[in-house]
C-alpha atoms as a PDB file:
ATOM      1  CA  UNK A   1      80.305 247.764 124.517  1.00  0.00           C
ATOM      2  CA  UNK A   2      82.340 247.396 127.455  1.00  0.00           C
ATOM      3  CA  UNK A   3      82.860 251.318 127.713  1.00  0.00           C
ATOM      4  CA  UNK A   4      78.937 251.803 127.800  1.00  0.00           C
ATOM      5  CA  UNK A   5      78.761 248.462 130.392  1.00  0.00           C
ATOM      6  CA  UNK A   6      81.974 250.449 132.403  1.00  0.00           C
ATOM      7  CA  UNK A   7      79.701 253.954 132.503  1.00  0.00           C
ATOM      8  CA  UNK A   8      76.164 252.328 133.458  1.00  0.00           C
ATOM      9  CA  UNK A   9      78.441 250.257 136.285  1.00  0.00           C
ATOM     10  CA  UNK A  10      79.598 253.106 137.868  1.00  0.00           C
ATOM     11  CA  UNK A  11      75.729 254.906 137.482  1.00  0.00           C
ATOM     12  CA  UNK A  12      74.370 252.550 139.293  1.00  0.00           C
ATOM     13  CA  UNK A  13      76.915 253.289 142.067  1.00  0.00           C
ATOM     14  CA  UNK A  14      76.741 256.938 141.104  1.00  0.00           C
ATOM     15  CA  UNK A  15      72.452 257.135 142.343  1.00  0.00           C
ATOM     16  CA  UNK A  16      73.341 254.339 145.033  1.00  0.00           C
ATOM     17  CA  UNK A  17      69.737 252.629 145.695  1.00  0.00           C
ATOM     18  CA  UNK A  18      70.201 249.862 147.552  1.00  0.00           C
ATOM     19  CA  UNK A  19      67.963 247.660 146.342  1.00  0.00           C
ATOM     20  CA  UNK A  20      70.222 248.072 142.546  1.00  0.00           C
ATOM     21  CA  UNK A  21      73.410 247.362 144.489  1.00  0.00           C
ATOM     22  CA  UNK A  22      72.305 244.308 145.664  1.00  0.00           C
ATOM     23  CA  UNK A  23      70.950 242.780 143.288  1.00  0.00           C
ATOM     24  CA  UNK A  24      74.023 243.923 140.722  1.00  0.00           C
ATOM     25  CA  UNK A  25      76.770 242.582 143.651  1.00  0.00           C
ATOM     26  CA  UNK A  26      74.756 239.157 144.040  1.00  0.00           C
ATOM     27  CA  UNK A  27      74.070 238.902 140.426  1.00  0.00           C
ATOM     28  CA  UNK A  28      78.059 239.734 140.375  1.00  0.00           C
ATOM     29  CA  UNK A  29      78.805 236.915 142.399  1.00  0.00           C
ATOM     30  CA  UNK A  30      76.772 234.275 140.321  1.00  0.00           C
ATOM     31  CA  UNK A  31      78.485 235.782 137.584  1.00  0.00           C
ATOM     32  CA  UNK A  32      81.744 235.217 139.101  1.00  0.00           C
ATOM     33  CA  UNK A  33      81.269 231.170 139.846  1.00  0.00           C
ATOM     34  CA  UNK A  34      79.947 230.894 136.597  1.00  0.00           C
ATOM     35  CA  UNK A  35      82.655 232.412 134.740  1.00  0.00           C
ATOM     36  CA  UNK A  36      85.247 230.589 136.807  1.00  0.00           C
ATOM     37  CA  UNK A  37      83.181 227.213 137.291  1.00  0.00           C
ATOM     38  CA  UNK A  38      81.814 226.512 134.084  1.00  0.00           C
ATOM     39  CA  UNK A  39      83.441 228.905 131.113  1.00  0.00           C
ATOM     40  CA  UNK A  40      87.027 228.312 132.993  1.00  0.00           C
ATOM     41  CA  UNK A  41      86.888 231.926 132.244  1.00  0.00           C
ATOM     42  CA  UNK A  42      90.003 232.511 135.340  1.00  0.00           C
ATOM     43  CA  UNK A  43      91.172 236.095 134.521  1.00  0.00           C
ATOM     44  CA  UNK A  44      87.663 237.152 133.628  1.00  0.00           C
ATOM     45  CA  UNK A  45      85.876 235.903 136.983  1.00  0.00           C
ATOM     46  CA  UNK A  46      88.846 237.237 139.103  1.00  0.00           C
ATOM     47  CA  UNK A  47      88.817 240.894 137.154  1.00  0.00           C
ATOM     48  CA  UNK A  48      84.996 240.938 138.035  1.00  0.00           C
ATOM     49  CA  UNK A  49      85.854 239.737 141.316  1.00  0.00           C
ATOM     50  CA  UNK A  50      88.010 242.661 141.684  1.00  0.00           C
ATOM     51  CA  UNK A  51      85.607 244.704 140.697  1.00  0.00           C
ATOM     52  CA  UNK A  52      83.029 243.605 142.753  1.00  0.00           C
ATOM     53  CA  UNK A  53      85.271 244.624 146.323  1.00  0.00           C
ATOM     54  CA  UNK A  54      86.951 247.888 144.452  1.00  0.00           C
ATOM     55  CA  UNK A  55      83.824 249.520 143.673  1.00  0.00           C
ATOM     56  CA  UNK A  56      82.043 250.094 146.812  1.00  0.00           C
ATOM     57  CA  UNK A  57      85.471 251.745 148.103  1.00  0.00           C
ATOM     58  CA  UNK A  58      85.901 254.064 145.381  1.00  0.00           C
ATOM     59  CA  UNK A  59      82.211 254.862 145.282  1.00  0.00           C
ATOM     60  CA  UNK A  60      82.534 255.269 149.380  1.00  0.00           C
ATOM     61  CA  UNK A  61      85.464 257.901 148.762  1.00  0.00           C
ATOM     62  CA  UNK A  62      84.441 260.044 145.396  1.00  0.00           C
ATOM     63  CA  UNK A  63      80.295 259.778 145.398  1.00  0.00           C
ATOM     64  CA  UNK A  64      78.824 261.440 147.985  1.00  0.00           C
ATOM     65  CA  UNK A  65      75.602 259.894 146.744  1.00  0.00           C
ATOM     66  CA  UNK A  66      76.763 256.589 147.835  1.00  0.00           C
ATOM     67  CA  UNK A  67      78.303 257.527 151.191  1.00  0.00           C
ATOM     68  CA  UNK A  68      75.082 259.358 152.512  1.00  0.00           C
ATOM     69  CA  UNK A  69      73.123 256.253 151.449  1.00  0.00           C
ATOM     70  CA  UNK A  70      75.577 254.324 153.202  1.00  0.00           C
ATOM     71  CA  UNK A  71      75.622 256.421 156.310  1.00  0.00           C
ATOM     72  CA  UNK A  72      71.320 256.726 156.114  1.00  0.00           C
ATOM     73  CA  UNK A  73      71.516 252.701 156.058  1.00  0.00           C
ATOM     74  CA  UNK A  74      73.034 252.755 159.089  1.00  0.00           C
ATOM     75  CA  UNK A  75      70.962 255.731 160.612  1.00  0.00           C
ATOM     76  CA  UNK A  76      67.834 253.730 159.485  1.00  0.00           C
ATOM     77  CA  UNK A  77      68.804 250.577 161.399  1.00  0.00           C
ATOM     78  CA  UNK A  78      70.293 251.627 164.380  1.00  0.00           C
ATOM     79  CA  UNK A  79      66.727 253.606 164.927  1.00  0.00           C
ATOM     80  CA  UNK A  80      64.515 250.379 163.474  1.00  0.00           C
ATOM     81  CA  UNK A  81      63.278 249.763 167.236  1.00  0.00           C
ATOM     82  CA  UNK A  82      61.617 253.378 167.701  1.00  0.00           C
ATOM     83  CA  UNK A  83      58.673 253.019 166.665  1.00  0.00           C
ATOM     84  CA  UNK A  84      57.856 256.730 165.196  1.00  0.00           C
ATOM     85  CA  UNK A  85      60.723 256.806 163.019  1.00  0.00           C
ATOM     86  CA  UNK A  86      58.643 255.388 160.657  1.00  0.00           C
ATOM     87  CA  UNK A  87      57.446 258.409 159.936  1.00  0.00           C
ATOM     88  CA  UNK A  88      60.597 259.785 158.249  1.00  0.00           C
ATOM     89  CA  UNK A  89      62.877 256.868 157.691  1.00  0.00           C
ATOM     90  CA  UNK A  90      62.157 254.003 155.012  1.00  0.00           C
ATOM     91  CA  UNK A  91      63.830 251.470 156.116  1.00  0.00           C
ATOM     92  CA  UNK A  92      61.964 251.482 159.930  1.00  0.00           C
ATOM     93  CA  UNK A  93      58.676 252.064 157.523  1.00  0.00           C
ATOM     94  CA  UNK A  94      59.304 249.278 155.866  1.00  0.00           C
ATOM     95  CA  UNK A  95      60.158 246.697 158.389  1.00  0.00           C
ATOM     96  CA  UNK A  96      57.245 247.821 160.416  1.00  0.00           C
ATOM     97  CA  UNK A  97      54.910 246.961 156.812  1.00  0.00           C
ATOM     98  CA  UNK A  98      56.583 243.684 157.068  1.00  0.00           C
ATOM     99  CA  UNK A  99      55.457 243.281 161.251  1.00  0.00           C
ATOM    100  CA  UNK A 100      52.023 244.487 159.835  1.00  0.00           C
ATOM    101  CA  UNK A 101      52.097 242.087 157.022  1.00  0.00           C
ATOM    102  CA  UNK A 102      52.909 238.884 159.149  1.00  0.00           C
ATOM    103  CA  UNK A 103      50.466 239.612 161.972  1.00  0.00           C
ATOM    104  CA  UNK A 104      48.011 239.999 158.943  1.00  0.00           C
ATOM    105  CA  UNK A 105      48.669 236.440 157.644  1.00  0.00           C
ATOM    106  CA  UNK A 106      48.565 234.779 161.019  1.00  0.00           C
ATOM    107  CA  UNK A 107      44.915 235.745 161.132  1.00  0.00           C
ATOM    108  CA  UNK A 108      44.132 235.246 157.585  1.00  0.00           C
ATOM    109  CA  UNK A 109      46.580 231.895 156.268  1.00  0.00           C
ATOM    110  CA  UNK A 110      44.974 230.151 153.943  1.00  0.00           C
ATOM    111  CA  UNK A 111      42.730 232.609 151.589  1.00  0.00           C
ATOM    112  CA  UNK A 112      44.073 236.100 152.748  1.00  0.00           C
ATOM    113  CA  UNK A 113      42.446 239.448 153.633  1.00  0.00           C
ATOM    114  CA  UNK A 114      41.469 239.952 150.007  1.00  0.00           C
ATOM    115  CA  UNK A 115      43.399 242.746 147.385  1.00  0.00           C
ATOM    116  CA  UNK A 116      40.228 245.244 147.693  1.00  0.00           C
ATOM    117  CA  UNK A 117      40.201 244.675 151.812  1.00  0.00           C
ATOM    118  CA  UNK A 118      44.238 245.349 152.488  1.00  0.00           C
ATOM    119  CA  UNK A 119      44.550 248.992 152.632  1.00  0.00           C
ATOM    120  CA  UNK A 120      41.777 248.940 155.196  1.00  0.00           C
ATOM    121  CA  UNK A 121      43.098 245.732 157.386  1.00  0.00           C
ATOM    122  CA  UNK A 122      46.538 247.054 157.092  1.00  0.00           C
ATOM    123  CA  UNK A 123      45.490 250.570 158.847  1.00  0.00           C
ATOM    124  CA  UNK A 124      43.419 248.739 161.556  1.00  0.00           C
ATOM    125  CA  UNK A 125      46.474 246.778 162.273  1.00  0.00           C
ATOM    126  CA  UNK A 126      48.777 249.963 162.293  1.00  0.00           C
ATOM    127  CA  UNK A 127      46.397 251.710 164.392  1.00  0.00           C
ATOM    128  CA  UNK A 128      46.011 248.988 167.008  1.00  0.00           C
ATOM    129  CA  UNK A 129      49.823 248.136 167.194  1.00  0.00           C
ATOM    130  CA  UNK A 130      51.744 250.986 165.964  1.00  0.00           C
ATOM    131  CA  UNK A 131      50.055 254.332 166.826  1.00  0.00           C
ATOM    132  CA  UNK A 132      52.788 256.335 166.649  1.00  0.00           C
ATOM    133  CA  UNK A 133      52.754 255.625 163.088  1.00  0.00           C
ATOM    134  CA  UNK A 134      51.227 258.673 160.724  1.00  0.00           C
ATOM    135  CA  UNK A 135      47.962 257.435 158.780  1.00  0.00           C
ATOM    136  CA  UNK A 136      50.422 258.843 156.080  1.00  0.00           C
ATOM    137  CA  UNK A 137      53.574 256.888 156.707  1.00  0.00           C
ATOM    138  CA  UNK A 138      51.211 253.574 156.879  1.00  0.00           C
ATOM    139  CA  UNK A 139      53.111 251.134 153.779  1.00  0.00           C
ATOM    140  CA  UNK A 140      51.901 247.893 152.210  1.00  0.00           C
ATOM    141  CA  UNK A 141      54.029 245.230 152.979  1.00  0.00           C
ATOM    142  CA  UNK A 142      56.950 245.730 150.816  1.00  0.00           C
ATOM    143  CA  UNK A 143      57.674 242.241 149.950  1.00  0.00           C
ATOM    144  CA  UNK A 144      55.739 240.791 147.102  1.00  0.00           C
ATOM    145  CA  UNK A 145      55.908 237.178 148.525  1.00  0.00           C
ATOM    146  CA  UNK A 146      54.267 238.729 151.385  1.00  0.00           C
ATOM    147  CA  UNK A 147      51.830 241.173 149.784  1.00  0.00           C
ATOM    148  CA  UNK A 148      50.704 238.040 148.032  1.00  0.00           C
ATOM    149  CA  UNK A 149      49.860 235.978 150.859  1.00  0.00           C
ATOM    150  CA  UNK A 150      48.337 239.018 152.693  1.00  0.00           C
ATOM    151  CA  UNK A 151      45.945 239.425 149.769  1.00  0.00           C
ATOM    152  CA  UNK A 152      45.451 236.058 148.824  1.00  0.00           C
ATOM    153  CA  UNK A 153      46.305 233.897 151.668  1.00  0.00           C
ATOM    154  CA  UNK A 154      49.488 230.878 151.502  1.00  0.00           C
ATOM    155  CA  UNK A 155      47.044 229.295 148.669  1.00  0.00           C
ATOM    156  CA  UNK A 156      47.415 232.290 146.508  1.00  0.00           C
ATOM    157  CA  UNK A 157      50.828 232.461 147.359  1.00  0.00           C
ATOM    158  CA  UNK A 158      51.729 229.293 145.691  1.00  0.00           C
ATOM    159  CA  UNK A 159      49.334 229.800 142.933  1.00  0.00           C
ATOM    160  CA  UNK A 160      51.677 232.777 142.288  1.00  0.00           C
ATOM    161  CA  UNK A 161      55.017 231.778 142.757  1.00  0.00           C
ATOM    162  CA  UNK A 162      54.350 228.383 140.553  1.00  0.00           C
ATOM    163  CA  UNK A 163      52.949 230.351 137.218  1.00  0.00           C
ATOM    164  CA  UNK A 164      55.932 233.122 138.163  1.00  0.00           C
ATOM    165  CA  UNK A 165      58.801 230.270 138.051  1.00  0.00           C
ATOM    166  CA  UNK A 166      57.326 227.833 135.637  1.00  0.00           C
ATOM    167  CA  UNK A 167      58.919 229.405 132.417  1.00  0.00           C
ATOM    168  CA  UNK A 168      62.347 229.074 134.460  1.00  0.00           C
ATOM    169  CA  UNK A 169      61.511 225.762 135.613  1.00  0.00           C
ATOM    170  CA  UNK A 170      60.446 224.736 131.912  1.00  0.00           C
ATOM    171  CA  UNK A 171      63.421 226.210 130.385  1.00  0.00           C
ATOM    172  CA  UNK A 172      65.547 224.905 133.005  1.00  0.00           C
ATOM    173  CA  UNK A 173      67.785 222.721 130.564  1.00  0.00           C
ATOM    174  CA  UNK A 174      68.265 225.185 128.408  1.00  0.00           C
ATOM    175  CA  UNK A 175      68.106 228.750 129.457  1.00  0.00           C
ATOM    176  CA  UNK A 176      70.311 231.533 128.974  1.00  0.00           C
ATOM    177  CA  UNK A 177      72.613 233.135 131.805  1.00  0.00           C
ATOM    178  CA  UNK A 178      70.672 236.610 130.917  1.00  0.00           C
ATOM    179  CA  UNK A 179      67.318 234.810 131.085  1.00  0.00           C
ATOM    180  CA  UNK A 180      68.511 233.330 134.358  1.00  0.00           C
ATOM    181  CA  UNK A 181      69.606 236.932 135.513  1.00  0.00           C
ATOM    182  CA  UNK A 182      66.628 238.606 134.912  1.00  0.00           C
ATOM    183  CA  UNK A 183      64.820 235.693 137.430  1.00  0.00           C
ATOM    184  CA  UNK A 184      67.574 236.812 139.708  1.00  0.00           C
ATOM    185  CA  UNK A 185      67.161 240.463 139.498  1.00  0.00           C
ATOM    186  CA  UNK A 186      63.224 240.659 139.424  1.00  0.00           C
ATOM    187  CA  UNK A 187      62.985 238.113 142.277  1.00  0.00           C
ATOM    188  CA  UNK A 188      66.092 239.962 144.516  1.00  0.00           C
ATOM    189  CA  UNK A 189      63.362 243.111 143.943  1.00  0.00           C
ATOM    190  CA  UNK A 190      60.647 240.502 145.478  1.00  0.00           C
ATOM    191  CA  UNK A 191      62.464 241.112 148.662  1.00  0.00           C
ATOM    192  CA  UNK A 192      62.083 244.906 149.277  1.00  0.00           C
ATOM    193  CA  UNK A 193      59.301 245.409 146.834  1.00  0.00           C
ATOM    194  CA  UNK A 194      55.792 244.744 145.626  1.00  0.00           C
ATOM    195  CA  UNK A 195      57.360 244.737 142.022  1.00  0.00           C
ATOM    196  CA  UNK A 196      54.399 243.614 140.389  1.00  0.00           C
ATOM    197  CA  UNK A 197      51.323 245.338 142.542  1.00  0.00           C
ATOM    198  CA  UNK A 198      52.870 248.998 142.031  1.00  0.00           C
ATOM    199  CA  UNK A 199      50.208 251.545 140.505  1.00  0.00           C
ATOM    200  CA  UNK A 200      53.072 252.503 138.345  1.00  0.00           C
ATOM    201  CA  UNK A 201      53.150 249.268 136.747  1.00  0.00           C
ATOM    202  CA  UNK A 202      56.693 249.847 135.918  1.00  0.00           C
ATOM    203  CA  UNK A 203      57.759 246.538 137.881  1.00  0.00           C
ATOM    204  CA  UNK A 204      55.320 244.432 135.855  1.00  0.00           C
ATOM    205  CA  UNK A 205      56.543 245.750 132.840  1.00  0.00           C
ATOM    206  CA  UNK A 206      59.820 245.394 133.301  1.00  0.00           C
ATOM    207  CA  UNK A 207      59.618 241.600 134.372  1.00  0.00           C
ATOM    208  CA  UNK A 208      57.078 241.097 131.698  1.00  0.00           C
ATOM    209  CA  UNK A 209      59.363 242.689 128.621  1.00  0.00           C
ATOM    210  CA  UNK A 210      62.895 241.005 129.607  1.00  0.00           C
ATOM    211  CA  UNK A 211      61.471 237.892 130.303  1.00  0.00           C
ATOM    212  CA  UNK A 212      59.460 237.570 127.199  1.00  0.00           C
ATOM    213  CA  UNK A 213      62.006 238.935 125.428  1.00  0.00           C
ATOM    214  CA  UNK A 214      64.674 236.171 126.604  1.00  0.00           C
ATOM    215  CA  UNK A 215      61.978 233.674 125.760  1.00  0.00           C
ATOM    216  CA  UNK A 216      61.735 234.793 122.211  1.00  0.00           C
ATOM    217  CA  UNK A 217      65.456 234.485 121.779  1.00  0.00           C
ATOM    218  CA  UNK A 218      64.563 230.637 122.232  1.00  0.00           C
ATOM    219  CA  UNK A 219      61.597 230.865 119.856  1.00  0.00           C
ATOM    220  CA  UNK A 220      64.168 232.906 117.297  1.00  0.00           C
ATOM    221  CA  UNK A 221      66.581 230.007 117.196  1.00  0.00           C
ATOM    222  CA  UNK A 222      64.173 227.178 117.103  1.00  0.00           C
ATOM    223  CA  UNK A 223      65.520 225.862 120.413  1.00  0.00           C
ATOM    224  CA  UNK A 224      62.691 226.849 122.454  1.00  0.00           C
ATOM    225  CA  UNK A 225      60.216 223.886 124.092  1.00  0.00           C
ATOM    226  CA  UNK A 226      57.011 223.013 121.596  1.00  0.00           C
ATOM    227  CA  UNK A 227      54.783 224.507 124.134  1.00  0.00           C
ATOM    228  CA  UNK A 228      56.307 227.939 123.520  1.00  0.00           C
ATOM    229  CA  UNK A 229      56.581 228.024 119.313  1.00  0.00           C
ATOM    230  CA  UNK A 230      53.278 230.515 119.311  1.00  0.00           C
ATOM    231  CA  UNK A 231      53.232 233.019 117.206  1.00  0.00           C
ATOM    232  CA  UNK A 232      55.065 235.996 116.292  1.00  0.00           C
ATOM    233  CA  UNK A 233      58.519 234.187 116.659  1.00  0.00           C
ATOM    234  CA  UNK A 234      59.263 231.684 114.345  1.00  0.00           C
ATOM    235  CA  UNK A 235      62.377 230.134 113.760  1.00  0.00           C
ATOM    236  CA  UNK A 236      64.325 229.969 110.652  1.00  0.00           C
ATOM    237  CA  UNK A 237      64.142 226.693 110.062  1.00  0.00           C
ATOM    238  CA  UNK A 238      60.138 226.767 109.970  1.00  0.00           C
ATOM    239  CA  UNK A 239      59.729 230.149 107.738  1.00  0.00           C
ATOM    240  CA  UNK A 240      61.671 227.720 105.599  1.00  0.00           C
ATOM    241  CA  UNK A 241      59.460 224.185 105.714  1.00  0.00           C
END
């Protein structure tokens, strides 16, 4: 176990996307507090800890995966201001989405632009602002927060985030640290992603099967809230009654 945890570890560092690096380092850090804090877990929180600050320099000196992201991270930024570099760079095309994406909700705050109407509002707004900007290179606003309120307005947008975090509110008292991670990682991916509006689906179905699946844990052991004892899961105690 901790041999195939050690390889995937130093995977993740090995294909260096930045959005996985984040969220493993801040999901890292929780991890660290709550080790230390609450499991009194000393060596274990301070070997992660380690870990945490020692990996980024090895992965800086032997992957050259990771160093060219690194040095493209800072290519991207230092060019965010020039406007056409959204044409080859992802980061400028993605903070000029978000500059799209707010301009978009200032006009339409309450009920949105609509889901069906966004691709077309989105390239009327690139076109007036940003025409330097490729027809091609035009993005939806890669924040699902945001892509939510464009398409639905702030009403939608709190329509969304309340059914998203009600399980976690719900199971608040009782929840898992791995159902509380995958919150953390799917909602760290809100931030430079529309996780759950992707045409590949994969973001929906990734939330979708770890959640569920940490919820059925509950279900499994009978400790789960009345509202969630629906069939398949049962617990052992009621195949038993």
């Amino acid at each position: 176990m901790k041999a195939s945890t050690g390889f995937l570890v130093l995977y993740l560092y090995l294909l260096a996307v930045r959005s996985g690096l984040g969220a493993f380092t801040i999901l890292g850090i929780l991890s660290v507090g709550w080790l230390i804090i609450k499991k009194r877990r000393y060596r274990q929180g301070a070997l992660l800890g380690i870990l945490l600050v020692v990996m980024p320099s090895i992965s800086f000196l032997y992957f050259p995966t990771f160093r060219n992201k690194y040095y493209n991270t800072e290519y991207d930024v230092a060019h965010v201001k020039t406007t056409s570099s959204a044409n080859n760079l992802s980061l400028v095309g993605r903070y000029y989405s978000y500059q799209v994406g707010v301009r978009l909700v200032q006009k339409n705050p309450w009920f949105g632009v609509g889901k069906a109407d966004m691709k077309k509002e989105i390239g009327h707004f690139y076109q007036q602002d940003y025409p330097d900007i490729d027809p091609s290179s035009y993005l939806m606003p890669h924040n699902q927060f945001l892509y939510c309120c464009v398409a639905f307005g702030g009403i939608g947008l709190l329509i969304f985030s309340y059914s998203f975090y009600y399980p976690l509110f719900r199971m608040r008292q009782q929840a898992s640290f791995l159902f509380i991670a995958h919150y953390i990682i799917v909602s760290l991916s809100f931030i430079a992603e529309f996780t759950l509006d992707q045409e590949s689906q994969i973001g929906i179905l990734y939330t979708l099967i770890f959640i569920l699946l940490s919820l059925a844990s509950f279900i499994q052991a009978g400790q789960a809230d009345p509202i969630l004892n629906w069939g398949p899961y049962i617990s052992h105690k009621q195949a038993t009654d």
